[in-house]
N, C-alpha and C. Protein backbone atom coordinates (compact mmCIF):
# COMPACT_ATOMS: atom_id res chain seq x y z
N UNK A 1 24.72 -8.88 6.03
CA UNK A 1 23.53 -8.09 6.27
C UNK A 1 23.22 -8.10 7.77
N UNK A 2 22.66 -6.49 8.49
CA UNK A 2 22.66 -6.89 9.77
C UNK A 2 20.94 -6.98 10.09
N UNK A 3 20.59 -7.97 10.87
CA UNK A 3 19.40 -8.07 11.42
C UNK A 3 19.01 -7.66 12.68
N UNK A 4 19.89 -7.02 13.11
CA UNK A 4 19.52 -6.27 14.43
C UNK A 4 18.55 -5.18 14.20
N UNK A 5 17.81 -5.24 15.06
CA UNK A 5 16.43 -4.25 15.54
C UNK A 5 17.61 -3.06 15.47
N UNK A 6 16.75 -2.15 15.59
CA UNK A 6 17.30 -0.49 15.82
C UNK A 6 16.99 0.20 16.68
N UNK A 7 17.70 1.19 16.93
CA UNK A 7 17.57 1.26 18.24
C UNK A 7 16.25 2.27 18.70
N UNK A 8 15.18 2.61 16.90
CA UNK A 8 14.07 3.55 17.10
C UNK A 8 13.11 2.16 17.24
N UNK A 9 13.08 0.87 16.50
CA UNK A 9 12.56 -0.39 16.83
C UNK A 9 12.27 -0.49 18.28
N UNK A 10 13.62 -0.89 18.95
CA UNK A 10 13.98 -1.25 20.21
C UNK A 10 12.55 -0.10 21.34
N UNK A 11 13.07 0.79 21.31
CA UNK A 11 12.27 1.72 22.05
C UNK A 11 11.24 2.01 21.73
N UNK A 12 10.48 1.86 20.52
CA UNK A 12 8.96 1.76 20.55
C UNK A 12 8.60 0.32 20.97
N UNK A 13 9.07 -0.63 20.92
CA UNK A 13 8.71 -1.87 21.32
C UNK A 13 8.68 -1.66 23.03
N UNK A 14 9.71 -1.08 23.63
CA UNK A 14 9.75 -0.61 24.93
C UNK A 14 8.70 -0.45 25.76
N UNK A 15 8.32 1.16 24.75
CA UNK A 15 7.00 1.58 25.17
C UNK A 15 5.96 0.87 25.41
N UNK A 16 5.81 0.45 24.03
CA UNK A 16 4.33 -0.68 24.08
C UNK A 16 4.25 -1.73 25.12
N UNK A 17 5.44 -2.38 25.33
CA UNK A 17 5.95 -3.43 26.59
C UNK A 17 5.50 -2.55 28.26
N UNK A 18 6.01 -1.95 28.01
CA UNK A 18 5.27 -0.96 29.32
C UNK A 18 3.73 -0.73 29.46
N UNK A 19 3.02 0.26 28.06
CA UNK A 19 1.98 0.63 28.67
C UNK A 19 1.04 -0.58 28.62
N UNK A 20 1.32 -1.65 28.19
CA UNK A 20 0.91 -3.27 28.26
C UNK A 20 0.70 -3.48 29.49
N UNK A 21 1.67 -3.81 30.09
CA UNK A 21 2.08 -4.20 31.26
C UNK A 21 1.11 -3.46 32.50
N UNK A 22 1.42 -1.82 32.25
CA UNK A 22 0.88 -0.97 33.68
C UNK A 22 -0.16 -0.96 33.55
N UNK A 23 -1.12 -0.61 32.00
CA UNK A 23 -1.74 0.17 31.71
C UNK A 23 -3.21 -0.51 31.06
N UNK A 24 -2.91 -1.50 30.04
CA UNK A 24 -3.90 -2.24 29.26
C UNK A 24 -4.35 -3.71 30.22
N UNK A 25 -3.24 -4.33 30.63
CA UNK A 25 -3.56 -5.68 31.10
C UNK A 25 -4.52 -5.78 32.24
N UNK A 26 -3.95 -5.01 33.15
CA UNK A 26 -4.93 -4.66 34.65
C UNK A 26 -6.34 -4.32 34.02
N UNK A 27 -6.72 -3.82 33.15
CA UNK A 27 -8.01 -3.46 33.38
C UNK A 27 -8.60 -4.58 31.79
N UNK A 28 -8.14 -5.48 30.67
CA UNK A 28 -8.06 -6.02 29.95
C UNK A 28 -9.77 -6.70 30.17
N UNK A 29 -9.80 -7.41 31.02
CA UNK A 29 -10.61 -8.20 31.58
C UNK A 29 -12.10 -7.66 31.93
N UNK A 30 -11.87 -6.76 32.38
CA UNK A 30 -13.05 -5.62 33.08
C UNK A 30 -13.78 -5.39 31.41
N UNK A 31 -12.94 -4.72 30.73
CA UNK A 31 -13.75 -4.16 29.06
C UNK A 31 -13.93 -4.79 28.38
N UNK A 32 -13.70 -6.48 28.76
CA UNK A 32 -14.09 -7.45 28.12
C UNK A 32 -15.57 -7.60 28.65
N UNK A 33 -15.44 -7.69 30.46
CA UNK A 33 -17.38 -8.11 30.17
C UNK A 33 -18.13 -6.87 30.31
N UNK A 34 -17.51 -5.74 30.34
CA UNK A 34 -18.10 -4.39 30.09
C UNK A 34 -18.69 -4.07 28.53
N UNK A 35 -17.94 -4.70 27.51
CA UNK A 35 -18.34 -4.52 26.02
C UNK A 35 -17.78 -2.75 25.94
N UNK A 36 -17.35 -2.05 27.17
CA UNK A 36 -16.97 -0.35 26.42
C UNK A 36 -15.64 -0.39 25.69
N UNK A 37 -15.76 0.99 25.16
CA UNK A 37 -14.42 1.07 24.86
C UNK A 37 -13.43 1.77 25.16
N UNK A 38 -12.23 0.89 25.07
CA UNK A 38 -11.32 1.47 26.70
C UNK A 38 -10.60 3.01 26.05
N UNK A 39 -11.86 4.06 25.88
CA UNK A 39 -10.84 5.22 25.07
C UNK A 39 -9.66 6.18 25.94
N UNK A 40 -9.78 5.74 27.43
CA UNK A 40 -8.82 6.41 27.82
C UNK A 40 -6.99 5.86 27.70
N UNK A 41 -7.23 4.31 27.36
CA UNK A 41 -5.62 3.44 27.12
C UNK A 41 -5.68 3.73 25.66
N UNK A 42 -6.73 4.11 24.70
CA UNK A 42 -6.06 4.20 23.52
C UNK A 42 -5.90 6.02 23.19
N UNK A 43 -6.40 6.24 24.07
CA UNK A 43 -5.49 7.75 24.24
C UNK A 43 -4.14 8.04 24.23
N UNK A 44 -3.84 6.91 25.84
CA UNK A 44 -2.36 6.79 26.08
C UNK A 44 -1.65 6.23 25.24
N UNK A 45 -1.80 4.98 23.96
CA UNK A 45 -1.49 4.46 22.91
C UNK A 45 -0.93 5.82 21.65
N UNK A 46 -2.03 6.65 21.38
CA UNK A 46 -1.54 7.80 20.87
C UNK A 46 -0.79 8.59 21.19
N UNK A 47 -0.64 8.99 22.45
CA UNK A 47 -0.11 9.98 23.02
C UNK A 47 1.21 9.48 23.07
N UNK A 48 1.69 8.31 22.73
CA UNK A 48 3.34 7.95 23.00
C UNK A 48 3.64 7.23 21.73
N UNK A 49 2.40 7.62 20.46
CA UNK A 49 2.80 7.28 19.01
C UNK A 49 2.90 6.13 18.43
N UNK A 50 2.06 5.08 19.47
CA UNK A 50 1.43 4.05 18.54
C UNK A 50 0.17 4.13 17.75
N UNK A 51 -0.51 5.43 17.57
CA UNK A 51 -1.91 4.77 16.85
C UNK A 51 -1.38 5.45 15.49
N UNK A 52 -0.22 5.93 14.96
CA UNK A 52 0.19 6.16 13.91
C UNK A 52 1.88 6.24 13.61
N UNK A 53 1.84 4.32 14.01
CA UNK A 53 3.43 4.04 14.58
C UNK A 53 4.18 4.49 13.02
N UNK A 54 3.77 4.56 11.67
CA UNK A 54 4.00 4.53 10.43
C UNK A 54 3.79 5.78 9.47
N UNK A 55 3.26 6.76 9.98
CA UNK A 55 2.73 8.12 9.75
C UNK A 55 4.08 8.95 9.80
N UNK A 56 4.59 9.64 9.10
CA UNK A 56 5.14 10.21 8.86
C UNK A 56 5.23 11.60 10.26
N UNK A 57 6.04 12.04 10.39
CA UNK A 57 6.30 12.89 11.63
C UNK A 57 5.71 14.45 11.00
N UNK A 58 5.36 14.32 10.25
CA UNK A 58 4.85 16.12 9.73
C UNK A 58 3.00 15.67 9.59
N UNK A 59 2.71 14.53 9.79
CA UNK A 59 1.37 14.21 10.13
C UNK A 59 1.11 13.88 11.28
N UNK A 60 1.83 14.19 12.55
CA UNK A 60 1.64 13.75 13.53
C UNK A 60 2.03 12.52 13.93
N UNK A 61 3.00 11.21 13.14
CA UNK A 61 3.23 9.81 13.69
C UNK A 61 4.12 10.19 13.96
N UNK A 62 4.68 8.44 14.15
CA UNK A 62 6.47 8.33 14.77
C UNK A 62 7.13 8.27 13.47
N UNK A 63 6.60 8.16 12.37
CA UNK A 63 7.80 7.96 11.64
C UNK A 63 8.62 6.85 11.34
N UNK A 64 8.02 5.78 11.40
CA UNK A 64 9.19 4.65 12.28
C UNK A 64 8.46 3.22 11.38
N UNK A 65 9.18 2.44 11.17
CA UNK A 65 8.89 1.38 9.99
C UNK A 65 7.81 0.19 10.61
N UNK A 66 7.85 -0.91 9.21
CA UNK A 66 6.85 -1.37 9.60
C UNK A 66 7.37 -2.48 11.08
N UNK A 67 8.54 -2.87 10.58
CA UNK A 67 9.12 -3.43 11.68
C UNK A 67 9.07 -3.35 13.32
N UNK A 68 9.12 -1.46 13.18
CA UNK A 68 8.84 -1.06 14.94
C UNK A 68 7.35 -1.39 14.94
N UNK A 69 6.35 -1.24 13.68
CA UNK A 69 4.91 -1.52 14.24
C UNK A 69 4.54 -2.74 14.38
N UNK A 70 5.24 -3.82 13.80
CA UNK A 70 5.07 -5.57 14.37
C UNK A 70 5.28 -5.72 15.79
N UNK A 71 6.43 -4.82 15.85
CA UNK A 71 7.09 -5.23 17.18
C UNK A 71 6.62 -4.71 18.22
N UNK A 72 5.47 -3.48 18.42
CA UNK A 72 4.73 -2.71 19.28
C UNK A 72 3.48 -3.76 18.94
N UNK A 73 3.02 -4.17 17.88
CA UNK A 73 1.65 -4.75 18.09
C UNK A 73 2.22 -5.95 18.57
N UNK A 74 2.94 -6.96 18.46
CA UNK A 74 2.99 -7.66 19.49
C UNK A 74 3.09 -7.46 20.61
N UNK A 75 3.43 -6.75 21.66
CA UNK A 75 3.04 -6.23 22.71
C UNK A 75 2.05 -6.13 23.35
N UNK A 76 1.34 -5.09 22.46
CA UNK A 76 0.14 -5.13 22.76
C UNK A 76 -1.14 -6.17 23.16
N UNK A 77 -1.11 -6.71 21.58
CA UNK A 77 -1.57 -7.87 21.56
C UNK A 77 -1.54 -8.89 22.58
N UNK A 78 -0.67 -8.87 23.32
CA UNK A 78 -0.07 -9.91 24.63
C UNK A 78 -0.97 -9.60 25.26
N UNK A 79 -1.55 -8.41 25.58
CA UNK A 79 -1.65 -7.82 26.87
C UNK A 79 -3.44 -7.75 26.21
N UNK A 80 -4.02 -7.56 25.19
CA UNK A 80 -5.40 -7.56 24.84
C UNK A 80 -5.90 -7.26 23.38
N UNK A 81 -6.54 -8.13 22.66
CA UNK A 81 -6.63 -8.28 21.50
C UNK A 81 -7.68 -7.07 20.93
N UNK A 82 -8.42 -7.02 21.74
CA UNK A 82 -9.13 -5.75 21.20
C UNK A 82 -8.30 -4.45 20.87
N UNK A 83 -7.28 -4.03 22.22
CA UNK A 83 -6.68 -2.87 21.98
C UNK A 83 -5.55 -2.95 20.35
N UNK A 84 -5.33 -4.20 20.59
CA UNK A 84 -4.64 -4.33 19.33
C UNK A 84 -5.43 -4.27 18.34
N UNK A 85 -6.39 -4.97 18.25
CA UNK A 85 -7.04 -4.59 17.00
C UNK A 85 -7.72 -3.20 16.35
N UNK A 86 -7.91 -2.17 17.57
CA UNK A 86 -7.97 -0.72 17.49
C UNK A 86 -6.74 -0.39 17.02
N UNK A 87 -5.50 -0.49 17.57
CA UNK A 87 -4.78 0.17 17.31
C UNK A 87 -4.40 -0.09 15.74
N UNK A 88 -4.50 -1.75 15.17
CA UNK A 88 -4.36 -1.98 13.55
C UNK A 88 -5.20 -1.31 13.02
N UNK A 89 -6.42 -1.16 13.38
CA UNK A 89 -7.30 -0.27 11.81
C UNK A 89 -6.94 1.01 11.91
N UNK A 90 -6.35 1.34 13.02
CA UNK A 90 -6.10 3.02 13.10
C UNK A 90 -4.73 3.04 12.30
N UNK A 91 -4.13 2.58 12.55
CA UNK A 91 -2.51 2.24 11.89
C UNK A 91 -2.80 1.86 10.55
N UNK A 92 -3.12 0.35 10.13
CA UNK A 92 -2.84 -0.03 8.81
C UNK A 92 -4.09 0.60 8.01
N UNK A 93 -5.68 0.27 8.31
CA UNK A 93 -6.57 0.51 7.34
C UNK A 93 -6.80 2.16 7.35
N UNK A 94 -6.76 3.04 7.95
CA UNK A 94 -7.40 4.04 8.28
C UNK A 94 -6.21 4.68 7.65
N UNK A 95 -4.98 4.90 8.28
CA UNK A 95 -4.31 6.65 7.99
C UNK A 95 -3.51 5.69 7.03
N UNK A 96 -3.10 4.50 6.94
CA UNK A 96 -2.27 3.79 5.58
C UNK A 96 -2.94 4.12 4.42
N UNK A 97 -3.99 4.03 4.47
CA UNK A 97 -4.93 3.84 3.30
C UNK A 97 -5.22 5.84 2.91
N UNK A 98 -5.33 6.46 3.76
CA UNK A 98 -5.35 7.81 3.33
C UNK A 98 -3.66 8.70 3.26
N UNK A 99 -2.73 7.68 3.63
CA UNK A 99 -1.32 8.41 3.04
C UNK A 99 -1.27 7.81 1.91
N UNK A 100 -1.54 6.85 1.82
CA UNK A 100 -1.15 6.45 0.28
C UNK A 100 -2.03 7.48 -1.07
N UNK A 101 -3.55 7.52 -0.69
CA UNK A 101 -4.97 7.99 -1.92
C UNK A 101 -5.21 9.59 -1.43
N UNK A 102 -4.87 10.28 -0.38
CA UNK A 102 -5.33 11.02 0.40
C UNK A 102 -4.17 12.66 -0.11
N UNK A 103 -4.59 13.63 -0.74
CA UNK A 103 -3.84 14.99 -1.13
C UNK A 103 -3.30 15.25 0.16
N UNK A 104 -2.70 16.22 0.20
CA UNK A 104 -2.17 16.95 1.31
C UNK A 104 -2.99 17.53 2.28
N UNK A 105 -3.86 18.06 1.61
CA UNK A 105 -5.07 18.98 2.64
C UNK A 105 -5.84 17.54 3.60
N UNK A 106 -5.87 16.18 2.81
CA UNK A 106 -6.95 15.46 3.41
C UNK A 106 -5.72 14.76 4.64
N UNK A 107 -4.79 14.56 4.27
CA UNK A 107 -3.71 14.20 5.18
C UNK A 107 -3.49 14.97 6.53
N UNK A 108 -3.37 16.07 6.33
CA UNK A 108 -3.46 17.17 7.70
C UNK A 108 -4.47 17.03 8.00
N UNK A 109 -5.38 17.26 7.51
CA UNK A 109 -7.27 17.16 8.39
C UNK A 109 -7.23 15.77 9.25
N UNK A 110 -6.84 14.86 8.20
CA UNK A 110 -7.97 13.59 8.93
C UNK A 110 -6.89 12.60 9.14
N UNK A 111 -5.49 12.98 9.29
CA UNK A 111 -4.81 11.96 9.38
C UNK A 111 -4.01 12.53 11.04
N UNK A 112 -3.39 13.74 11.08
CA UNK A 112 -2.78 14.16 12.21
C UNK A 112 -3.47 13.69 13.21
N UNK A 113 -4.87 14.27 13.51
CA UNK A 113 -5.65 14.28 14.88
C UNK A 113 -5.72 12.22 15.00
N UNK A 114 -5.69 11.43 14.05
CA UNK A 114 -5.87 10.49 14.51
C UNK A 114 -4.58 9.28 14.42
N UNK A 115 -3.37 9.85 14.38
CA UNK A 115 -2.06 9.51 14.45
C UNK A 115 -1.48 9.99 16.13
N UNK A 116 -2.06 11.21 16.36
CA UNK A 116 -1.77 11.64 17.85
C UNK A 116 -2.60 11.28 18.94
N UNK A 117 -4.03 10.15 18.27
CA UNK A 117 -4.85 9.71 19.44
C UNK A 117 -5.78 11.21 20.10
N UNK A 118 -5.54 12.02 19.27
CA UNK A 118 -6.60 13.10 19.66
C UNK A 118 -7.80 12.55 19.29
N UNK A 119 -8.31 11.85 18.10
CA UNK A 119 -9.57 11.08 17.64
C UNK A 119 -9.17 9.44 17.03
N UNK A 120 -10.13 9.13 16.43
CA UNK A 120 -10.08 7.32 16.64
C UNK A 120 -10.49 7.47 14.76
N UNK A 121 -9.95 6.43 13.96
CA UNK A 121 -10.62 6.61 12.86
C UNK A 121 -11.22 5.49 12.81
N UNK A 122 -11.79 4.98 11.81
CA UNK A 122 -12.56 3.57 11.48
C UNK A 122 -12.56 3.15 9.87
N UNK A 123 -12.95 1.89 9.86
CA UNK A 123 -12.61 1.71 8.34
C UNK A 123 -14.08 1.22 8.03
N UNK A 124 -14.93 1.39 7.17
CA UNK A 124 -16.12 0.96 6.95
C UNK A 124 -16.63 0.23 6.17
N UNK A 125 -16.33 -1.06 5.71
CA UNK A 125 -16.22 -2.00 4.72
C UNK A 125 -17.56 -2.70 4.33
N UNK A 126 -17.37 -4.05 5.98
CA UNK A 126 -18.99 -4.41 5.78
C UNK A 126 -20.17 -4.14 6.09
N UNK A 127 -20.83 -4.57 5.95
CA UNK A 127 -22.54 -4.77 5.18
C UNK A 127 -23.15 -5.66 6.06
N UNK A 128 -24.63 -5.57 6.77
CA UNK A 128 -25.12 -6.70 7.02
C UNK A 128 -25.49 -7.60 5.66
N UNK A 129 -25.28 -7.53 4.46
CA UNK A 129 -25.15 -8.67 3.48
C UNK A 129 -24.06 -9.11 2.41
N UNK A 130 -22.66 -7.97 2.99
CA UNK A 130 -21.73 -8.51 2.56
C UNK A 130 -20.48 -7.89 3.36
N UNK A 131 -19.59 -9.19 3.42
CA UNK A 131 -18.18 -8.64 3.93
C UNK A 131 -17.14 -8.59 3.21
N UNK A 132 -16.05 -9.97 2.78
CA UNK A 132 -14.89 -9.42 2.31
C UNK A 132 -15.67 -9.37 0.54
N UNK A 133 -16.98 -9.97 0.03
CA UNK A 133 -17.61 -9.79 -1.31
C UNK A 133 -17.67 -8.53 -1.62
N UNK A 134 -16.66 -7.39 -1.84
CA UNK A 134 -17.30 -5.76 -1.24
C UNK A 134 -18.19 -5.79 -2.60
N UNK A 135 -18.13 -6.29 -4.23
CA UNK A 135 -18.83 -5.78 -5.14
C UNK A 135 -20.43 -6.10 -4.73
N UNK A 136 -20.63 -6.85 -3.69
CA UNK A 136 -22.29 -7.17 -3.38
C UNK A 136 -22.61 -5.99 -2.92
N UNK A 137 -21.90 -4.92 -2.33
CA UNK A 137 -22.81 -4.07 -0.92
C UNK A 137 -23.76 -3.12 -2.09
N UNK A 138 -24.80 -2.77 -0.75
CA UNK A 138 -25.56 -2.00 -1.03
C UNK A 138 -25.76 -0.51 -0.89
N UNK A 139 -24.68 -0.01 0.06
CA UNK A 139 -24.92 1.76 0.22
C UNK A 139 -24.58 2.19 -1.18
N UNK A 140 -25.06 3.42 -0.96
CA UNK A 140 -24.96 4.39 -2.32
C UNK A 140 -24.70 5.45 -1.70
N UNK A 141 -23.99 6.35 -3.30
CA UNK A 141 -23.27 7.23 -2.93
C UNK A 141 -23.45 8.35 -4.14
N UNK A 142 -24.69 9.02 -4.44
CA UNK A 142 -24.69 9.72 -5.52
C UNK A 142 -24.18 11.24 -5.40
N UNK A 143 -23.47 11.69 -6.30
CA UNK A 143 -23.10 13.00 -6.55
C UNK A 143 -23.98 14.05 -6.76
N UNK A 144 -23.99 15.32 -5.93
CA UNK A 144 -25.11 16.49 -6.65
C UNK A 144 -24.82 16.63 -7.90
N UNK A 145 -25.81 17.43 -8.59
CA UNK A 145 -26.01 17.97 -9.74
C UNK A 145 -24.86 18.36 -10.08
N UNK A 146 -24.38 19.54 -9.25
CA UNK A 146 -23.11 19.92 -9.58
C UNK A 146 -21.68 19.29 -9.38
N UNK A 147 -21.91 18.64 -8.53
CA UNK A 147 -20.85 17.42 -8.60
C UNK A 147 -19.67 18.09 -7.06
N UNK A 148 -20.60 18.92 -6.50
CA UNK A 148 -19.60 19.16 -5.12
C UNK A 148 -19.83 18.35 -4.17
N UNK A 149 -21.06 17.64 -3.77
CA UNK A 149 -20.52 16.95 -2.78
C UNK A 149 -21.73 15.37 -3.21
N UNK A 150 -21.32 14.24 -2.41
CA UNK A 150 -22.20 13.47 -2.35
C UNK A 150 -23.29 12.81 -1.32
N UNK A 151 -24.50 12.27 -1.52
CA UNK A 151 -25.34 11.99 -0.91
C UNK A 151 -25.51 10.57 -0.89
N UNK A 152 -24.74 10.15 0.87
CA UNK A 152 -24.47 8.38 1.26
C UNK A 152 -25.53 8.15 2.02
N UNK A 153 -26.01 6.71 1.13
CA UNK A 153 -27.38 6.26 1.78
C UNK A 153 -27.17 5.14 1.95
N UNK A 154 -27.00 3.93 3.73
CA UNK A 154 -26.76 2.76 3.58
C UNK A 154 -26.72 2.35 4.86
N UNK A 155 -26.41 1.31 5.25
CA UNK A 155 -25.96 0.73 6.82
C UNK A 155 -24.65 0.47 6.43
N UNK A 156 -23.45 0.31 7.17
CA UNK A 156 -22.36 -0.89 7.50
C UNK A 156 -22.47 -1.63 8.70
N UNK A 157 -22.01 -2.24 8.86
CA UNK A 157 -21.87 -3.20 10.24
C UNK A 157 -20.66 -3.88 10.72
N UNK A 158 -20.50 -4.21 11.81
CA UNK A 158 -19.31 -4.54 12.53
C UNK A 158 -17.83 -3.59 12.00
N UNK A 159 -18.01 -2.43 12.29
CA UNK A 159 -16.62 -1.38 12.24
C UNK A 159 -16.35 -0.92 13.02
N UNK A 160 -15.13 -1.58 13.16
CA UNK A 160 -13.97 -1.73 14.75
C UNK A 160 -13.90 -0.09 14.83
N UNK A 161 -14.32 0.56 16.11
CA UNK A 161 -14.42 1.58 16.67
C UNK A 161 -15.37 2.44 16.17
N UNK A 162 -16.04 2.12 15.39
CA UNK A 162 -17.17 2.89 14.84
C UNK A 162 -18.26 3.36 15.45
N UNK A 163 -18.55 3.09 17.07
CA UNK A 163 -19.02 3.75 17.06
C UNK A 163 -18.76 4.90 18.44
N UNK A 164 -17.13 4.94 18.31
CA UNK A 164 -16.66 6.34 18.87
C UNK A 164 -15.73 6.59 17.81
N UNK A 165 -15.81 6.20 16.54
CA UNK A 165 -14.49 7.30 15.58
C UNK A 165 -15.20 8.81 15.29
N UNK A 166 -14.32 9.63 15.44
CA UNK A 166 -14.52 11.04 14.44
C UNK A 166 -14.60 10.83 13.30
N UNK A 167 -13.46 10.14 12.50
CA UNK A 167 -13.79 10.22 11.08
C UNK A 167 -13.57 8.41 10.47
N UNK A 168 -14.43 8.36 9.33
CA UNK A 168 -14.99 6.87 8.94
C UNK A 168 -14.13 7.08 7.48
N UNK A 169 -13.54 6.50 7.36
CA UNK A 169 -13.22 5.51 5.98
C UNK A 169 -13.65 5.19 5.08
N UNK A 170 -15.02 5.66 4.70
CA UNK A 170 -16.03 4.55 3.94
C UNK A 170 -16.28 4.23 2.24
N UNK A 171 -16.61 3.07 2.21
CA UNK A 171 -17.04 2.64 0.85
C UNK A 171 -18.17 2.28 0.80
N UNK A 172 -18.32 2.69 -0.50
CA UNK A 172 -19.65 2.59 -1.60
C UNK A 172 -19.62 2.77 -2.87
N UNK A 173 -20.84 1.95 -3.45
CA UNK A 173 -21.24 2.20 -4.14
C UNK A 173 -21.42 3.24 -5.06
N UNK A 174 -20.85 3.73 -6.57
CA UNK A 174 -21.11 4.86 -6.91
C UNK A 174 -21.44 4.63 -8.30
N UNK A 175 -20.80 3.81 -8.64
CA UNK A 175 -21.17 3.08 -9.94
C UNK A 175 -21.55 1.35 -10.00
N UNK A 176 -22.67 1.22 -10.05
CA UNK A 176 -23.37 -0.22 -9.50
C UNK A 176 -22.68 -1.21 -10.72
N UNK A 177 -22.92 -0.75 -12.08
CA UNK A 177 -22.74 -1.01 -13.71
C UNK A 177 -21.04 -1.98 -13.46
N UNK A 178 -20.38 -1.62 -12.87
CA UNK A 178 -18.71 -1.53 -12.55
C UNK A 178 -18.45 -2.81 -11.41
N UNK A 179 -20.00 -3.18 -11.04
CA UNK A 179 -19.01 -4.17 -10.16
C UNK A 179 -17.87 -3.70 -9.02
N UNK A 180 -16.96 -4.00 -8.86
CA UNK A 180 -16.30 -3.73 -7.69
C UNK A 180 -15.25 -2.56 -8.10
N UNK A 181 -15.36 -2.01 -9.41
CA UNK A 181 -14.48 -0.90 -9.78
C UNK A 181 -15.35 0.16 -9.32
N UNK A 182 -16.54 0.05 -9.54
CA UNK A 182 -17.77 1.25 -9.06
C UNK A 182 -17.90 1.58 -7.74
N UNK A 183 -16.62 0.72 -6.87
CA UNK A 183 -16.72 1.35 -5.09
C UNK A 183 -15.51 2.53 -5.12
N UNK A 184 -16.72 3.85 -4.33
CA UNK A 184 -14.94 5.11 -3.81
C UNK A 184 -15.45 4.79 -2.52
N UNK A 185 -14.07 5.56 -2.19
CA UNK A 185 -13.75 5.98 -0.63
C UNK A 185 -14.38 6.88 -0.40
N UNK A 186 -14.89 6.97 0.53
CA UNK A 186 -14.75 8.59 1.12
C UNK A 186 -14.49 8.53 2.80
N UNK A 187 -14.26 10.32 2.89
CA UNK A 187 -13.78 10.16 4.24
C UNK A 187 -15.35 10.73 5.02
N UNK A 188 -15.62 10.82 6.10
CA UNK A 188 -17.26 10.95 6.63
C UNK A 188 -16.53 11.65 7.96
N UNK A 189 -17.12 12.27 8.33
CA UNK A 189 -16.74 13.41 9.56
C UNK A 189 -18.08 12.75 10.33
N UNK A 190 -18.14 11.93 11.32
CA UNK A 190 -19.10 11.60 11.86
C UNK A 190 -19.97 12.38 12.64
N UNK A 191 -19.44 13.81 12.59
CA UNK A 191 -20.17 15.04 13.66
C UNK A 191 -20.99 15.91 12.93
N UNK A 192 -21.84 15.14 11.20
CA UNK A 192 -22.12 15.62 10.09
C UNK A 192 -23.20 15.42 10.12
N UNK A 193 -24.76 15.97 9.87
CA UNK A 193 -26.20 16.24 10.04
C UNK A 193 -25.81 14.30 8.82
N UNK A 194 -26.99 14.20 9.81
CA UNK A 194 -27.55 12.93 8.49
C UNK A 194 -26.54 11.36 8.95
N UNK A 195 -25.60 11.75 9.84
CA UNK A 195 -24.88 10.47 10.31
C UNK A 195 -25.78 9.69 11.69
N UNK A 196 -25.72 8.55 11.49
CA UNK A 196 -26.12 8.01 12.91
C UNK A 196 -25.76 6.58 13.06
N UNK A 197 -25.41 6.48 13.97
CA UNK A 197 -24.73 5.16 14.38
C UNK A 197 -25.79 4.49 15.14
N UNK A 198 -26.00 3.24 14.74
CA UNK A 198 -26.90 2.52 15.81
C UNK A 198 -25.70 0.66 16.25
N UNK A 199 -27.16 -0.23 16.39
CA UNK A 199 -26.91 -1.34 16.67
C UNK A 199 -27.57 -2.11 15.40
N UNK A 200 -26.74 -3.10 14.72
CA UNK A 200 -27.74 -3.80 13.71
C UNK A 200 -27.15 -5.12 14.31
């Protein structure tokens, strides 16, 4: 059996080794006691097909296994833990989680633009009164009458890029009765009347 890297491995690891190096490290320090977020390096992160190292190439990723994405987030990671940790929820929780549950139409919408680093996604889990407990949380999520769209009422808290993603990830509550079977997904277009992001 051969264990050699490949040579699409090899060269995304490349990349990431580079824009590490020129691009993230030099200024690493600065957006640490700044608290912003560095959206112009995770631009460049997209733009050379790490923020959807696993995305399929007709959604906008590289295409490229999980292997090349260990081997680019270590890189990264070297160079600054935050950018790495943007770049994992955009990678594993965000467009993983909508190629796997996500039709075709929701895949082109909300997965391309944030595989190419055109937008940032987010995953929206916890709660100021619960985190990995998800059957405790409290948002709700009731359906109209007619059952076209729903009406989300709640806080989350601490969601890595949340508050520059375009589109949110989120869970709730829809069936309380169900315990932790009663949480859906949905996807949230954050540029939507009734959204607002604060500080909790």
């Amino acid at each position: 059996m051969n264990f050699a890297f490949t040579e699409e491995q090899l060269m995304i690891q490349d990349i990431a080794r580079r824009i590490a190096a020129e691009r993230i490290a030099p200024i690493a320090a600065d957006f640490d006691k700044s608290g912003e977020f560095p959206m112009e390096t995770i631009k460049v992160l997209g733009e050379n097909g790490l923020m959807g190292i696993e995305v399929p190439q007709e959604y906008g990723g590289a295409g490229l296994d999980s292997i090349a994405y260990a081997l680019a987030m270590i890189e990264i990671a070297a160079a600054d833990c935050a950018h790495s940790t943007i770049m994992s929820v955009n990678n594993t929780l965000y467009c993983n989680g909508l190629l796997k549950y996500g039709n075709e139409a929701q895949k082109h919408r909300y997965v391309t633009p944030i595989a190419t680093g055109k937008a940032i996604g987010a995953f929206a889990l916890t709660e100021p009164q619960s985190g990995s407990d998800a059957s405790s949380m409290r948002i709700r999520a009731v359906a109209s009458p007619d059952g076209s769209y729903y009406t989300v009422n709640g806080k989350k808290s601490w969601i890595t890029s949340g508050p520059v993603a375009k589109y949110i990830m989120l869970f709730a509550m829809t069936d309380p009765t169900r315990g932790a079977k009663g949480i859906s997904a949905f996807i949230v277009d954050t540029e939507r009347e009734g959204f607002h992001r604060g500080k909790t």
